[in-house]
Every structure is written in C-alpha cells, then in structure tokens.
Protein backbone atom coordinates (compact mmCIF):
# COMPACT_ATOMS: atom_id res chain seq x y z
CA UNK A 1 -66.94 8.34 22.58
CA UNK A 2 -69.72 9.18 20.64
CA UNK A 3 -71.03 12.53 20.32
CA UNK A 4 -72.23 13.70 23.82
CA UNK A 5 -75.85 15.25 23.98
CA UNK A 6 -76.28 19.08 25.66
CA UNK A 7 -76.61 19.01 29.21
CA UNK A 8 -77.43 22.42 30.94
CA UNK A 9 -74.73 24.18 32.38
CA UNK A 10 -77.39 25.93 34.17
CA UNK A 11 -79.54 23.34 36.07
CA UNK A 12 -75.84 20.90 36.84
CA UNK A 13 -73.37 21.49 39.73
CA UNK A 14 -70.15 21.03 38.47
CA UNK A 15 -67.70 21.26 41.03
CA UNK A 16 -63.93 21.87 40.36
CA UNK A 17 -62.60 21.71 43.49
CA UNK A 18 -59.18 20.59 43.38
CA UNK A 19 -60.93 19.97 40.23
CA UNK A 20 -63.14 16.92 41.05
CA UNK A 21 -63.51 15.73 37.08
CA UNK A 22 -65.39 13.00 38.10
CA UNK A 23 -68.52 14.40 38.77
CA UNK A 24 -69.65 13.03 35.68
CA UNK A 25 -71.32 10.09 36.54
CA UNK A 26 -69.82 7.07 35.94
CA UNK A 27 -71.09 4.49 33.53
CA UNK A 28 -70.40 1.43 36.10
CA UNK A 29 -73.44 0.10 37.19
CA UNK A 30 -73.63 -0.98 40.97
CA UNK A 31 -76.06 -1.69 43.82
CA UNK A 32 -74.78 -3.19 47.04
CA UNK A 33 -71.76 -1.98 49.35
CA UNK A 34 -68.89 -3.98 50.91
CA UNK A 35 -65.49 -3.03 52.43
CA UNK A 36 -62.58 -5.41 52.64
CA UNK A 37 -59.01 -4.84 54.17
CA UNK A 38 -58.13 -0.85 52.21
CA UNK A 39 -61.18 -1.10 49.86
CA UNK A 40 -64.47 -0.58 49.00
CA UNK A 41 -66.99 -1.94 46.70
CA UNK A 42 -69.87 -2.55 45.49
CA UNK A 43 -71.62 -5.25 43.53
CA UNK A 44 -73.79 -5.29 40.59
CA UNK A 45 -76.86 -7.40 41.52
CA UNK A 46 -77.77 -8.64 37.81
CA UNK A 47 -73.99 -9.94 37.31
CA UNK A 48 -73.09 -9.94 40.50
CA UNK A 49 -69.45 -7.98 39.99
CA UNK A 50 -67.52 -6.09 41.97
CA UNK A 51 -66.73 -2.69 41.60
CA UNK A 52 -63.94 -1.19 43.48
CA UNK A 53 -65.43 2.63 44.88
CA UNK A 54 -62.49 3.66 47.00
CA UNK A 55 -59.05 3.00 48.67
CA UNK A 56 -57.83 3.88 51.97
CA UNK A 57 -54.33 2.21 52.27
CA UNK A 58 -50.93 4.14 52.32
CA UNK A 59 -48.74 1.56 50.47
CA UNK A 60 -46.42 3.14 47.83
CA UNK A 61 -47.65 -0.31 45.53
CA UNK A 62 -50.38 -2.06 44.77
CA UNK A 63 -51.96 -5.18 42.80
CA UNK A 64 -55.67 -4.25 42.86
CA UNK A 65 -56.91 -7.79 43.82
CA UNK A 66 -58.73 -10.00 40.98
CA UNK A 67 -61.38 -10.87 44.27
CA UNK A 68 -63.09 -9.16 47.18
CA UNK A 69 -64.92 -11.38 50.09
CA UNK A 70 -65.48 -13.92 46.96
CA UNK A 71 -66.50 -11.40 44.48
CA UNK A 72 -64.58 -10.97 41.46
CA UNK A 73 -63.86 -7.44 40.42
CA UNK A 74 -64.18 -6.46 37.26
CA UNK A 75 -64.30 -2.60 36.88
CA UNK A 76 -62.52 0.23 39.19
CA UNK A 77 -65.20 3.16 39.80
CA UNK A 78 -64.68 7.07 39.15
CA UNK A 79 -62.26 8.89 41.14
CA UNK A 80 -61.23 5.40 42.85
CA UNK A 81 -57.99 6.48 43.69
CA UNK A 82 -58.68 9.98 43.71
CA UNK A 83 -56.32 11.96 45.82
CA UNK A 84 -54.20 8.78 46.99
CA UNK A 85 -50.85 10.23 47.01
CA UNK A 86 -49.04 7.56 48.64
CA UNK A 87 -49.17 5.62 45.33
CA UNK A 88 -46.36 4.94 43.36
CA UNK A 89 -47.36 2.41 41.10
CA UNK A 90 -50.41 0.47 40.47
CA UNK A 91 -50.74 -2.73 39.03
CA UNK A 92 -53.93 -3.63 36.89
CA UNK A 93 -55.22 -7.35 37.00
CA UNK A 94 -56.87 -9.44 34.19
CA UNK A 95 -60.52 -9.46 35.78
CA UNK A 96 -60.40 -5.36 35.30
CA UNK A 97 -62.45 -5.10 32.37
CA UNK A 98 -64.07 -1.40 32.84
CA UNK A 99 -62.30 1.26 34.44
CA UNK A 100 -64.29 4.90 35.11
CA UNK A 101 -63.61 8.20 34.49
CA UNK A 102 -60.57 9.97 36.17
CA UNK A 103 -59.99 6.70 38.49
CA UNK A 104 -56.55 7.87 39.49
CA UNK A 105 -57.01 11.27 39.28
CA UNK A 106 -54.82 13.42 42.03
CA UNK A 107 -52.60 10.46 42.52
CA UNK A 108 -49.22 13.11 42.34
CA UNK A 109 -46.57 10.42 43.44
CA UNK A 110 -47.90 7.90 40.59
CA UNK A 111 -44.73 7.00 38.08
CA UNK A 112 -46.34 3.47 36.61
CA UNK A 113 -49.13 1.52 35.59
CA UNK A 114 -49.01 -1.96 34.73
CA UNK A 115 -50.79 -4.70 33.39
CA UNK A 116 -50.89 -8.34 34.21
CA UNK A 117 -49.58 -10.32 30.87
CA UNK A 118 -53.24 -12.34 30.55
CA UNK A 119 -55.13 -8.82 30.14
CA UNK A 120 -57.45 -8.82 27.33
CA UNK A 121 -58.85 -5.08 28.09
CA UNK A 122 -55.59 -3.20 28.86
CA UNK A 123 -52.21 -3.16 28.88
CA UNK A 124 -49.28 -0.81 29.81
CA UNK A 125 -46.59 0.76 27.66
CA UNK A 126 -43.86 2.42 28.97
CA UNK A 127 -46.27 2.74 32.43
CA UNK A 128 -48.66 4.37 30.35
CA UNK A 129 -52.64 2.68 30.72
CA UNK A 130 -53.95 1.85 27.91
CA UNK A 131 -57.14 0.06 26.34
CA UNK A 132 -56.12 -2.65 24.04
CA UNK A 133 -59.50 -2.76 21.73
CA UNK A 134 -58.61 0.99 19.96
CA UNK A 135 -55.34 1.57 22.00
CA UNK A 136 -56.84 4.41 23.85
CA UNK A 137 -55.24 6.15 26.19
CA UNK A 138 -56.40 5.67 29.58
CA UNK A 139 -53.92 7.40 31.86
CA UNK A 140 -50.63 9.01 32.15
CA UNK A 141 -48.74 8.46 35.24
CA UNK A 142 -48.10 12.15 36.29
CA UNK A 143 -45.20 11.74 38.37
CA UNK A 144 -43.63 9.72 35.60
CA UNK A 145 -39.72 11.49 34.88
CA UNK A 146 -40.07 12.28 31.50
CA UNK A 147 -40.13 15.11 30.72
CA UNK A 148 -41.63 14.75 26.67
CA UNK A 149 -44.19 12.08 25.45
CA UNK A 150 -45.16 10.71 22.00
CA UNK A 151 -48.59 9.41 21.82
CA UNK A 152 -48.33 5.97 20.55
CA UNK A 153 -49.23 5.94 16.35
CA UNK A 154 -52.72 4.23 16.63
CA UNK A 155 -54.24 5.76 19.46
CA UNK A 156 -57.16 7.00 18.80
CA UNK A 157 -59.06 8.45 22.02
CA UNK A 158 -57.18 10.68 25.13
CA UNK A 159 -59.45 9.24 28.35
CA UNK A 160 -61.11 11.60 30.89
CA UNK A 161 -58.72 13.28 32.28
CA UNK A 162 -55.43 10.99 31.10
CA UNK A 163 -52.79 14.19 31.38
CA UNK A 164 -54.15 15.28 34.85
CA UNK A 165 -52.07 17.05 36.64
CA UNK A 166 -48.16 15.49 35.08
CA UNK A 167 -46.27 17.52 35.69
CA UNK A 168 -42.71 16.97 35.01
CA UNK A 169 -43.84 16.70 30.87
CA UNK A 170 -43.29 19.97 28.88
CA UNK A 171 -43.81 18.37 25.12
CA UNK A 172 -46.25 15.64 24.33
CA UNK A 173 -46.73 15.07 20.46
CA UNK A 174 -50.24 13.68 19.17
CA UNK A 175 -50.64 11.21 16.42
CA UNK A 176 -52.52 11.44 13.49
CA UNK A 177 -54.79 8.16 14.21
CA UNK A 178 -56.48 10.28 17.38
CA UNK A 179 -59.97 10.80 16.76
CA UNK A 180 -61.28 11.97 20.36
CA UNK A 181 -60.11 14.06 23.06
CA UNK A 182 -62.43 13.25 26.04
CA UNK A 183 -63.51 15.16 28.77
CA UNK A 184 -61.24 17.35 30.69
CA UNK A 185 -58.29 15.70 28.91
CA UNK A 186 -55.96 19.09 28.95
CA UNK A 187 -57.78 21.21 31.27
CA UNK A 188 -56.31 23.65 33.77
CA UNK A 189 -52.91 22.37 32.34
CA UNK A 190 -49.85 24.85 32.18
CA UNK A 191 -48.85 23.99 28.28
CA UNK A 192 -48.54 26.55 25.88
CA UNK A 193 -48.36 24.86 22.47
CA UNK A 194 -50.48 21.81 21.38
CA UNK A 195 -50.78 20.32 17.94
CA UNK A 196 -54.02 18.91 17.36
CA UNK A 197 -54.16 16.52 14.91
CA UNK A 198 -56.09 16.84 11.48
CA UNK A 199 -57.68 13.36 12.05
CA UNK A 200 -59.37 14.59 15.47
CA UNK A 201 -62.92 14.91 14.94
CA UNK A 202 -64.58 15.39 18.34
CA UNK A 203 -62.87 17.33 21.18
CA UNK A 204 -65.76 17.03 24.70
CA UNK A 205 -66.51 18.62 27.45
CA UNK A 206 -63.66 21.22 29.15
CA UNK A 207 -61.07 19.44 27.23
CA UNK A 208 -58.95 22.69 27.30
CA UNK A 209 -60.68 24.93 29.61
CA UNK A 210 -58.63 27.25 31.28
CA UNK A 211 -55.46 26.78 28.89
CA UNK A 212 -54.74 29.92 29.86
CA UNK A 213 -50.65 29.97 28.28
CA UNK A 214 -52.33 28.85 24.78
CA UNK A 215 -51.78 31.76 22.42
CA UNK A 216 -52.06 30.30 19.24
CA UNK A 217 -54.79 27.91 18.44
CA UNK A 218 -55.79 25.77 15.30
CA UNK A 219 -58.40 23.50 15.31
CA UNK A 220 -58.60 20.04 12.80
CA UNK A 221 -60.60 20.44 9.43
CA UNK A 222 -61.94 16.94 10.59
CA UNK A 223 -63.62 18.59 13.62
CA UNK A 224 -67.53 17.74 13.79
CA UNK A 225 -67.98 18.35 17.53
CA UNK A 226 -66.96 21.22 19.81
CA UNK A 227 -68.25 20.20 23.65
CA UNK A 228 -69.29 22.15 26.78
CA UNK A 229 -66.87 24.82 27.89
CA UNK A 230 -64.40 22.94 25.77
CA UNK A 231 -62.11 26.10 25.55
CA UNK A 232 -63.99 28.39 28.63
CA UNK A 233 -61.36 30.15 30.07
CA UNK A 234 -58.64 30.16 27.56
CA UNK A 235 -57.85 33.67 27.70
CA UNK A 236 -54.86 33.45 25.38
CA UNK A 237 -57.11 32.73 22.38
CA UNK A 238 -58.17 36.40 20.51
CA UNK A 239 -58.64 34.70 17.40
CA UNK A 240 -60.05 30.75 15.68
CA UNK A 241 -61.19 29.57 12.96
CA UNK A 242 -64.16 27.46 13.06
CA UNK A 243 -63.71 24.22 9.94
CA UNK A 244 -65.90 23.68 7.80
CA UNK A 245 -66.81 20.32 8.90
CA UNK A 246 -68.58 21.45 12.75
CA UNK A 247 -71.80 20.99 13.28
CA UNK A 248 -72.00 20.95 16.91
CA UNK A 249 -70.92 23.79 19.10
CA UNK A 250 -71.59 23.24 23.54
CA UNK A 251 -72.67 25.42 25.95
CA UNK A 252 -70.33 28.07 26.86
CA UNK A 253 -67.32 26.38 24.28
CA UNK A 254 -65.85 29.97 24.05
CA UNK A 255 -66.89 31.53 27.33
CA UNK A 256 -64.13 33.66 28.93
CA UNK A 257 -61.49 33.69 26.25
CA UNK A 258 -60.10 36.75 24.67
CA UNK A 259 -62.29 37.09 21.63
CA UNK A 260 -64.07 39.81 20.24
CA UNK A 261 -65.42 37.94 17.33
CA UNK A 262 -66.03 34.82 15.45
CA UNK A 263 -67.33 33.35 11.95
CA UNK A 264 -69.54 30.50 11.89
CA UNK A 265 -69.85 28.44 9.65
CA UNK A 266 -72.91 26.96 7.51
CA UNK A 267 -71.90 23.65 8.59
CA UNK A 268 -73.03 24.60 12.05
CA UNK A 269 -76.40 23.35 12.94
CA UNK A 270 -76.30 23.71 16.79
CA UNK A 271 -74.59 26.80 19.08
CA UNK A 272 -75.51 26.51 23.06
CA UNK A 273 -75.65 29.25 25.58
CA UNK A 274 -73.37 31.65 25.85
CA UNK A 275 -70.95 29.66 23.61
CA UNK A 276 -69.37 32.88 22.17
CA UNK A 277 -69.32 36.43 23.28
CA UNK A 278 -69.87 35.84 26.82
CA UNK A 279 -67.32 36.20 29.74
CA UNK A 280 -66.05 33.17 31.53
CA UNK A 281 -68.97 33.78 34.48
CA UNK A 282 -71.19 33.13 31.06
CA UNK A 283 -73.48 36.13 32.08
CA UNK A 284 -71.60 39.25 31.09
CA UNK A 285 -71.39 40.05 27.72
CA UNK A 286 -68.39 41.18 25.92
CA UNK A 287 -68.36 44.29 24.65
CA UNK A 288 -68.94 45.01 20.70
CA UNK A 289 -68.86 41.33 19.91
CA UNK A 290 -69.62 40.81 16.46
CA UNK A 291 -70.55 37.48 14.73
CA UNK A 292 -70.31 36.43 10.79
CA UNK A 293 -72.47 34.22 9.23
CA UNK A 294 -74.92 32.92 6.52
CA UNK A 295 -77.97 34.73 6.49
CA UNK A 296 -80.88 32.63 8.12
CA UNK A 297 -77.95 30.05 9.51
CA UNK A 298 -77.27 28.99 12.85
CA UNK A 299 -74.91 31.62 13.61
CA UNK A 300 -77.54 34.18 12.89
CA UNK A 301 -80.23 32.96 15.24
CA UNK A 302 -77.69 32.69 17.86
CA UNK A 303 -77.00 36.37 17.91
CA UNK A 304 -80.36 37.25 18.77
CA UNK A 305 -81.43 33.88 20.53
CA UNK A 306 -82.99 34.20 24.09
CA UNK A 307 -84.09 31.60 26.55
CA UNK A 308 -87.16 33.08 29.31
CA UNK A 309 -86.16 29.78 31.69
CA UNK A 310 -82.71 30.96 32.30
CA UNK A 311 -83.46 34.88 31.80
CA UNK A 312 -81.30 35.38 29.06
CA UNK A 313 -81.35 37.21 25.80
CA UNK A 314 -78.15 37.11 23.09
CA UNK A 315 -78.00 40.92 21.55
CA UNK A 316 -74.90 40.79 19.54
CA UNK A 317 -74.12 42.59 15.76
CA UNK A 318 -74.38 40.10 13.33
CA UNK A 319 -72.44 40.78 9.76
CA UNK A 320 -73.56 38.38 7.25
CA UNK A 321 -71.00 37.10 4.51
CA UNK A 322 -71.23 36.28 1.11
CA UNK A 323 -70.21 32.49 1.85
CA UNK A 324 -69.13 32.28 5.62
CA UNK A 325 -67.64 28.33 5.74
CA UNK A 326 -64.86 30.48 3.70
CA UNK A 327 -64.61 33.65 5.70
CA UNK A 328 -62.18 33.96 8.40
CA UNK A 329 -63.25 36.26 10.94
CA UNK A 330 -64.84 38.34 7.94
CA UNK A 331 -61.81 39.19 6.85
CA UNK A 332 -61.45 38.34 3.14
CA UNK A 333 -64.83 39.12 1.85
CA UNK A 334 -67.95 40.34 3.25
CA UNK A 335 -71.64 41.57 2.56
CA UNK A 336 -72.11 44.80 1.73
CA UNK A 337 -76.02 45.02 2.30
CA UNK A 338 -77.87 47.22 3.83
CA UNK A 339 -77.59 45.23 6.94
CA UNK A 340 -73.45 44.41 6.89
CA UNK A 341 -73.01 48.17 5.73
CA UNK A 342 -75.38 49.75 8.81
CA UNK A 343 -72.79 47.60 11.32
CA UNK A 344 -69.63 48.52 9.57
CA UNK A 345 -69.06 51.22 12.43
CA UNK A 346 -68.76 48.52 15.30
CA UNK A 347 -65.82 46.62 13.23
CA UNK A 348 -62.29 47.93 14.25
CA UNK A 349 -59.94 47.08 11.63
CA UNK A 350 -58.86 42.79 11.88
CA UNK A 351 -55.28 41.65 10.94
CA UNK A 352 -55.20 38.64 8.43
CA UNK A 353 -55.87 35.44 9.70
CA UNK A 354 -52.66 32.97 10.65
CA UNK A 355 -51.86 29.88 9.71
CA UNK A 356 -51.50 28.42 13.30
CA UNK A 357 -48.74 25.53 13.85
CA UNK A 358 -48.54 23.72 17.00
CA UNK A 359 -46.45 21.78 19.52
CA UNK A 360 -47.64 20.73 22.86
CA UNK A 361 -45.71 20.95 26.62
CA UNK A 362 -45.96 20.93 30.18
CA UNK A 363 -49.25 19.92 31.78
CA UNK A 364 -50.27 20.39 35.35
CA UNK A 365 -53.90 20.66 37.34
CA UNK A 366 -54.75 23.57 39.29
CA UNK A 367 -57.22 23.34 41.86
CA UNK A 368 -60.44 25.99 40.90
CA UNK A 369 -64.15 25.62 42.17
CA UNK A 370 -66.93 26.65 39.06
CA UNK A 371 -70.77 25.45 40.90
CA UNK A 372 -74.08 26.61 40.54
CA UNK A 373 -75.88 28.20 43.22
CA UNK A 374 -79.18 30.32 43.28
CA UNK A 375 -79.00 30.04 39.09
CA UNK A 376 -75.43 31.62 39.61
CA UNK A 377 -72.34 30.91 38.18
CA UNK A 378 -69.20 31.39 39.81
C-alpha cells in the first residue's frame, strides 16, 4: 500500500464486532447481483466480471468456481467467507485475480489455501496465500497446526488482516524484505513479542491495536508512516521511541496505551487527534502527560492544538529539547529555558531508554465492538 490519507475517527463507524475488519470498503468494483448454487455475486457492468460477495454452503472443501451462470469470476469480495467455519480448505482458481480485504476472515476451522498451478496472481506455500507480483502475504490459515511461522525472505507486505485470529502459532519471525504491515494485520492478537523489521517503513491502520501482552516495543528506523489507532489499546507499552525517519503520525496511534510521555521528532510533519496522551475512549486525557519537541515543530502545535467541530482542545506540558530527533523521551539532554525550566516540576524522574529486541508468538482475535454514536466513542 501506499500511504493511506486521514480519515476521521470521529465522523466513521467502525465496528469491531467479533471484529468485523472489513468495514473498510473494498476496492472491488461491482454493480449487479446474482446468486448461484452456495454463492453470491455480483458483476461489474464496464467488464462485466464477477465478483463473489458471499457463501452459504457447509462443505469442509471448496474450489471457488472459475464461472457463475456464464460469468467468469475474477475477484472474491471483503469478508466473503467471513465467519464460514465449516471450511477446511479452500482452493483458489486461475480467473481470481483480486481478492478483498479480510475475505476469509473468522474462518476458525481453515488449515489450507491453495492455488491452481496456471495462477498468475497467487499461489500457495505451505497453505499459506500469497500474491505472486511482490510475494505478499495474503492470508494465514488460522487453524493451520503449526505452531511457529517464518515469513518467507521476500515478502514484502502482511495483507489486511492475514494473522486473524491463528491461533495454534506462538512464534512467527518477519523478514527483512517486509516493507508494509496493512491494516489490522496483528490486532487484538494474544502475542507478546514481535520483531519488526528495520526495512518496514509503513505500519496502517490498527495494525497492533489492542496488543495488550506487548511489553516491550521497538519500532524500524525505516518507519515513515504510523496509521490510525495503529497501537490504540496497547496497554503494555509505557515507553517508544519515535525514528527519525516518521513523518506521519494517525488519529489516535497511541490512544489507550500506558504512556505518560513521548518525544517527537522534527521529522514529524503530521500528528492526528488524540494520537498521544489520550485514553483509549480518545476523550479523557491522561494525567501530567508531557511532550518533547522542537520548538515551533509539529509536536509543539499538537500540545496545544484544538478542533471547535469535534469540541476538543489538546492542553498538555510541552518541554522543548535542544535537538529532539535525538532525544529519547527527554532523557539525555534537554532545554533549560525559561519555558523547559517553568515545567520541570511536572517531570517525575525517567529511567534510561532500552534498547528493545523482539520475537513474535501466538496470535488470536478477540471479539470487541469500538462505534460511534451521538459523536461518542465507545
């Protein structure tokens, strides 16, 4: 993916409910409906492909068919297969060329993908779905036995949602070719370790939110771009440090985790609401949080930034350091102005930063409702 625009986590209705990830809409285009036999479908009226929208059968295996009523199919929508648990293995053939986000989602019985051999799009290792034009990887079969994973060496993008909910795996290892973790990739998931790699330089939208086990966190000097609620909910992280390379920082990317302060750096050119110092309903502010920055940066106008359509107004202490891309947390040096000297009072006393090394384990989806009602979080 490229670099995802702000959306407003104020005027959207994300529902979670047994996490429904694919409320993002999907990029499949489509017009008119059919059903045939377990299916459904609809067809693009420019190309005139099929689409498959749904499933309704209770077979343990299936070959999703390369026709429908005389219409080839050529993509499988969002959430297609969303909650089929009878499913034991699926079967992807050649005409598939677009599949949408979190397709198989909820499928909790599903050991295997495969491919048919004349597949130019994807192809299956190991019953693993992948993309074969950057080797992403699409999904993970979460009732697959294994109970570790190596990410292939090459892939470079984790697909919406592509460790939803497996639950048997307690290590997966990343490889140093990944560039992107998508949308919702790790999110609600039981592991306590993850190594991201170096090479990753964009990491989207609730990729990690509610990671609650995570303890210890380290984030890729590559990283340019920090999504929505990417880590909301993490409540294991009391410290991070931000690289040097971000410029990009979502709408509530922090909210709800455990800290109590943060360092921005001068790379930063874009912070949304209530990314830091907010709770995880993104309306109650925590306590004494204080924020370290470059004078006139982006860090500094967030501390005191307010919005009059949503009603709200940032009032947190903001410390500026003498060169904050090489401050951690404002531990090693800081301004003694007028200004830094005035808010010295609010700062308890901060342990030095850690060099953060880690592994990755166990993932599994919990079920959790976040929507939007009466300009409400819940």
């Amino acid at each position: 993916p490229m670099k995802h625009p702000f959306f407003s986590l104020l005027s959207a209705s994300l529902l979670l409910g047994s996490l429904a990830v694919g409320t993002v809409v999907s990029a499949i285009p489509a017009a008119a409906d059919g059903t045939s036999g377990d299916y459904t479908y609809e067809v693009d009226e420019e190309t005139l492909k099929g689409y498959i929208t749904g499933y309704t059968g209770k077979d343990k295996e299936i070959t999703i068919p390369e026709e429908l009523d005389g219409t080839v199919i050529a993509g499988i929508s969002a959430d297609t297969f969303y909650n089929c648990d009878t499913l034991e293995k699926i079967t992807i053939p050649a005409s598939i060329t677009e599949i949408g986000e979190s397709a198989f989602y909820d499928c909790d019985n599903l050991k295997e993908f495969a491919v048919a051999d004349d597949s130019e799009t994807y192809y299956a290792k190991d019953g693993v779905l992948f993309r074969t034009k950057d080797d992403c990887l699409m999904a993970y079969p979460p009732a697959a036995t294994a109970t570790s994973y190596t990410v292939p060496d090459g892939c470079k993008e984790l697909y919406y949602a592509a460790f939803g909910k497996c639950n048997n795996l307690e290590e997966i290892t990343l490889p140093d070719s990944l560039l992107y973790i998508d949308d919702w990739v790790f999110a609600y998931d039981n592991i306590d370790h993850i190594a991201i790699p170096d090479s990753v330089v964009e990491i989207c939208d609730y990729a990690f939110a509610y990671c609650e086990n995570i303890t210890e966190w380290t984030l890729p000097s590559s990283l340019t771009y920090i999504g929505n609620a990417t880590f909301a909910g993490c409540t294991g992280m009391t410290e991070i440090v931000l690289p040097n390379n971000l410029t990009t920082i979502g709408q509530a990317a922090f909210s709800g985790t455990g800290l109590t302060e943060i360092t921005i750096p001068s790379s930063v050119e874009e912070i949304g609401y209530s990314a830091f110092g907010y709770e995880t309903d993104m309306k109650t502010a925590v306590k004494n949080f204080v924020i370290y920055g470059q004078s006139g940066s982006a860090a500094q106008r967030y501390a005191s930034d307010s919005d009059d359509t949503y009603g709200y107004k940032n009032s947190f202490s903001f410390v500026t350091v003498q060169d904050a891309s090489k401050v951690r947390g404002g531990r090693d040096s800081e301004d003694l102005s007028d200004s830094a000297v005035q808010q010295k009072q609010l700062l308890r006393p901060i342990p030095k930063a850690k060099s953060l090394v880690l592994t990755a384990s166990i993932c599994c989806w919990e079920s959790a409702v976040w929507y939007w009602s009466s300009g409400q979080f819940w």
